[in-house]
Protein backbone atom coordinates (compact mmCIF):
# COMPACT_ATOMS: atom_id res chain seq x y z
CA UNK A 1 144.48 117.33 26.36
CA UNK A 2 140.91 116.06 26.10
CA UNK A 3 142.48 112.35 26.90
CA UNK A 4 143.45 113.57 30.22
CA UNK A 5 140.29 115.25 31.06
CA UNK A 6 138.39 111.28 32.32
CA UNK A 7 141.41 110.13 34.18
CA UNK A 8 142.14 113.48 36.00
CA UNK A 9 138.08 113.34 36.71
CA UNK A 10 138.25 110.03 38.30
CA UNK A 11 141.43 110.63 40.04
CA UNK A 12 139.76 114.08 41.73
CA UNK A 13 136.70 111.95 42.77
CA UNK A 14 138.23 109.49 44.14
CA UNK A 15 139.99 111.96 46.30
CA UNK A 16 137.64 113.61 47.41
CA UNK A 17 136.14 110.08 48.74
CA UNK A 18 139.27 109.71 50.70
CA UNK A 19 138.12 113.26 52.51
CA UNK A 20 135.11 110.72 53.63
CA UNK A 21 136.75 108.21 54.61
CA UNK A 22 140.77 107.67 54.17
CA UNK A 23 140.72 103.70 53.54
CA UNK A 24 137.31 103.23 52.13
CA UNK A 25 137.98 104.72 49.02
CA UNK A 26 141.30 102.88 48.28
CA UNK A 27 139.65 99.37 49.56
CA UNK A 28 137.59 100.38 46.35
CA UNK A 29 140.53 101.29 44.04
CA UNK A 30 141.95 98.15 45.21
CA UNK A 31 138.95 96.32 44.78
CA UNK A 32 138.56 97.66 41.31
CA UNK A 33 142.37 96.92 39.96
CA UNK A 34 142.57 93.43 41.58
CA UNK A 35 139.35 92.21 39.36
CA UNK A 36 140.37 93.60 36.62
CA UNK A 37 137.73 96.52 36.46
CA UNK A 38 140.20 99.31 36.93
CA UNK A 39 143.34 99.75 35.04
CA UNK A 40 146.16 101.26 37.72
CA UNK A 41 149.45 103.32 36.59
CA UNK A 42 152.72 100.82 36.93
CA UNK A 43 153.89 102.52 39.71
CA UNK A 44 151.27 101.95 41.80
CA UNK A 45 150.22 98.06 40.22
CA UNK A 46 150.80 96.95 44.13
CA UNK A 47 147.31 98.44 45.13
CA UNK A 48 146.07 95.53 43.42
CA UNK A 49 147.37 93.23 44.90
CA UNK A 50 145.92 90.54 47.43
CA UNK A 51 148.15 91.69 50.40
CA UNK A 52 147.11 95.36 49.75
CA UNK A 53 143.19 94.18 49.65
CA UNK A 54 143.40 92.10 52.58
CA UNK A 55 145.59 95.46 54.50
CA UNK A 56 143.00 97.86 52.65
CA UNK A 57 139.95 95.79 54.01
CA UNK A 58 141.13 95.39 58.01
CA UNK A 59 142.11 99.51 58.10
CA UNK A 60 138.60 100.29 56.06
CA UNK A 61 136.50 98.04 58.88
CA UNK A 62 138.95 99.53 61.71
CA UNK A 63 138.52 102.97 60.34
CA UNK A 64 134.39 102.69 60.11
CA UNK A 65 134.04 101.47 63.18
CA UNK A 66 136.23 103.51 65.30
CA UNK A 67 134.49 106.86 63.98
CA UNK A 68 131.41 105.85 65.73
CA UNK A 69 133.19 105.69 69.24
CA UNK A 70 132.65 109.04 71.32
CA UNK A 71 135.92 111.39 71.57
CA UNK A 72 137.85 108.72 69.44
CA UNK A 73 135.84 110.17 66.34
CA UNK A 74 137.45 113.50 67.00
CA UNK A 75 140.77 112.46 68.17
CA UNK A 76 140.79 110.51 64.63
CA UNK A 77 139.79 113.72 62.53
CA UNK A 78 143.36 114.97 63.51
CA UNK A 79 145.42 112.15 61.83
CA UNK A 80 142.81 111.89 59.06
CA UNK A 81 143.45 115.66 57.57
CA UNK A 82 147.12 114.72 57.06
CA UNK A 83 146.51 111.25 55.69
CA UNK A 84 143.50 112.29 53.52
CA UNK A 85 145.78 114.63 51.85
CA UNK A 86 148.55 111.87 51.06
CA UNK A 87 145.43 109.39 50.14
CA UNK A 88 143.64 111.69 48.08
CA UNK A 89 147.40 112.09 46.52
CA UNK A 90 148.16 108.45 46.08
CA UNK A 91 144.74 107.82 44.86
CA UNK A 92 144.78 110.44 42.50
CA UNK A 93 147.93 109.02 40.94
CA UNK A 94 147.37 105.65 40.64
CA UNK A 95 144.00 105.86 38.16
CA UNK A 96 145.57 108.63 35.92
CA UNK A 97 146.62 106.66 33.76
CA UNK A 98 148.75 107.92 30.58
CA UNK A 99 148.73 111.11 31.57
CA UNK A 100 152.33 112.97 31.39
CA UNK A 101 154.05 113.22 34.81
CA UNK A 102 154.29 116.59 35.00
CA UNK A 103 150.36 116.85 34.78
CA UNK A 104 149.93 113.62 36.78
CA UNK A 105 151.48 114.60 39.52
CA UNK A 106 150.13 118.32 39.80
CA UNK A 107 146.90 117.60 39.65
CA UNK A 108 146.95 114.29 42.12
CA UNK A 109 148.91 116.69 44.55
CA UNK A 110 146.82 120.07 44.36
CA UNK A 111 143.20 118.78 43.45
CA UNK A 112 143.67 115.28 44.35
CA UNK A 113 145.63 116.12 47.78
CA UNK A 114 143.56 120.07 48.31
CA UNK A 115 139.96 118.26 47.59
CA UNK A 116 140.66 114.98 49.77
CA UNK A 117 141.80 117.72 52.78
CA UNK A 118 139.21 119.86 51.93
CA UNK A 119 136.55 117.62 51.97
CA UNK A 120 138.15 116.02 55.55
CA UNK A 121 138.79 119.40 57.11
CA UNK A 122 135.06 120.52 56.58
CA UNK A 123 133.41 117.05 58.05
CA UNK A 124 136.00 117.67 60.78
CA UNK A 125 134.60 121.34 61.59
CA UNK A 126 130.94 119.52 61.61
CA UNK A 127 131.79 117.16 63.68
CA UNK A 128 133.61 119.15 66.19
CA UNK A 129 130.20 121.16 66.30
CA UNK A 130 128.48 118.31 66.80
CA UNK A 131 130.30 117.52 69.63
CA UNK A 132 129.82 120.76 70.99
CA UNK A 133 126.10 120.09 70.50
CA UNK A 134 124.80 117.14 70.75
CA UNK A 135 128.10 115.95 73.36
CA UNK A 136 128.75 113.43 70.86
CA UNK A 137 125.33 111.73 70.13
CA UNK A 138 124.93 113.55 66.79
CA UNK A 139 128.42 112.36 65.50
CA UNK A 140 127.16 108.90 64.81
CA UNK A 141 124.78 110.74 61.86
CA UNK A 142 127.89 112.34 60.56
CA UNK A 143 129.68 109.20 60.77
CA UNK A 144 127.19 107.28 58.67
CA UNK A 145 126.98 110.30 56.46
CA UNK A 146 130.59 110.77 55.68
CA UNK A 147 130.45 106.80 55.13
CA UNK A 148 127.76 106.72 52.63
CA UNK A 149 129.44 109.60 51.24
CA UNK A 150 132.65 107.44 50.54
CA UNK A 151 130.96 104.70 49.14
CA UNK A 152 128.72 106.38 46.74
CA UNK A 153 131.52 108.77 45.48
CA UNK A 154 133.78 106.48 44.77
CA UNK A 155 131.26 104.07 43.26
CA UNK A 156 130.19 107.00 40.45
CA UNK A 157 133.65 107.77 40.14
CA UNK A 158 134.39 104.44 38.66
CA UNK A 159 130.84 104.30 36.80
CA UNK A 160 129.93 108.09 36.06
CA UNK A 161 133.04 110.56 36.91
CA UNK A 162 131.21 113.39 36.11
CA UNK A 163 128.14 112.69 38.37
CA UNK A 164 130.99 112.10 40.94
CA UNK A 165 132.38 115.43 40.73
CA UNK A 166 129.30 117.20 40.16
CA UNK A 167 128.19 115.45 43.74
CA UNK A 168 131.46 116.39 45.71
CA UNK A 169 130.81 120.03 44.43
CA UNK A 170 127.57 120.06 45.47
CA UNK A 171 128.50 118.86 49.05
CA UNK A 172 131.36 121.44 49.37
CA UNK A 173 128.67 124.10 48.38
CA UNK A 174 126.28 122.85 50.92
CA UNK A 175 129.05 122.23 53.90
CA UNK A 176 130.33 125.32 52.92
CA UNK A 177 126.84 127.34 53.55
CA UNK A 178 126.63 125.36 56.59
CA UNK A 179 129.79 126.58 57.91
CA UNK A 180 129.22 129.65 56.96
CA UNK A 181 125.48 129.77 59.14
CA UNK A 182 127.94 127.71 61.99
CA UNK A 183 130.20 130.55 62.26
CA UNK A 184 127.88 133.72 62.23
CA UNK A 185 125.90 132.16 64.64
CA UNK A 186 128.80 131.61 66.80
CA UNK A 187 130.06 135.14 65.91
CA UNK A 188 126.51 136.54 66.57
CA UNK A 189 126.25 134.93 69.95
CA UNK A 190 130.09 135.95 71.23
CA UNK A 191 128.67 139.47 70.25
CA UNK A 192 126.17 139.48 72.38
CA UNK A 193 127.85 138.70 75.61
């Protein structure tokens, strides 16, 4: 079991990445497999391909830019839940490599899938405060956040998996603490009135 532990690792980071940013972390996958850097199951060879790069690329550069456009940042957080759930899923997949189907597929679909929604359902909540806020202006810091945030996780989780994990924990732990402060606040002030 111990020879599944690194590629369900990697396949859970990456997911999580996708929570960041849905096309980002594949562009990297891609990226990876097409230079020979990052072996990819059979089924899913065609992520490293040139047409899936040069796809990969124009959504990643559509998908960056259009979170920093007022209203269309939040209107985006509602088709990104569902797709960072199937990205998270497909990403998970493809790196876990010899790993038996029946484990492949249950952990790409229930940590790979749960963490990439997770992780895009809780930036969605901050932004939608943010919005409530700021009127907008602060979503551009969440925006380069949750960018970073894509990059560097899915960087470690080709280089150091662990580090990668350990970092999406600790961001879950923080957002979730956050959250929690967002909502008592809220529930405080509602109280009040």
């Amino acid at each position: 079991m111990s020879d599944f532990a690194l590629p369900i690792v990697l396949g859970i980071a990456l997911a999580a990445a996708t929570g960041f940013r849905v096309f980002l972390p594949m562009l990297v996958v891609s990226t990876a497999a097409y230079t020979g850097h990052l072996s990819l199951d059979n089924s899913f060879a065609w992520l490293g391909t040139p047409a899936a790069l040069i796809m990969l690329s124009a959504a990643a550069v559509a998908e960056i830019l259009a979170y920093y456009i007022p209203v269309i940042d939040n209107l985006l957080d509602s088709l990104a839940t569902p797709a960072a759930f199937i990205a998270g899923t497909v990403v998970s997949a493809a790196v876990m490599t010899d790993v038996p189907p029946m484990v492949k597929w249950t952990a790409a679909v229930i940590a790979g899938g749960g963490i990439a929604g997770l992780t895009q359902g809780v930036t969605a909540i901050l932004r939608a405060h943010s919005t409530a806020w700021t009127g907008g202006l602060g979503n551009s810091v969440i925006a380069t956040a949750e960018l970073g945030g894509a990059l560097l996780i899915s960087f470690l989780a080709l280089t150091i998996p662990a580090a990668a994990i350990a970092l999406v924990i600790l961001f879950l732990w923080l957002a979730i603490r956050l959250l929690h402060r967002l909502f008592r606040g809220s529930h405080s002030r509602n109280s009040q009135k």
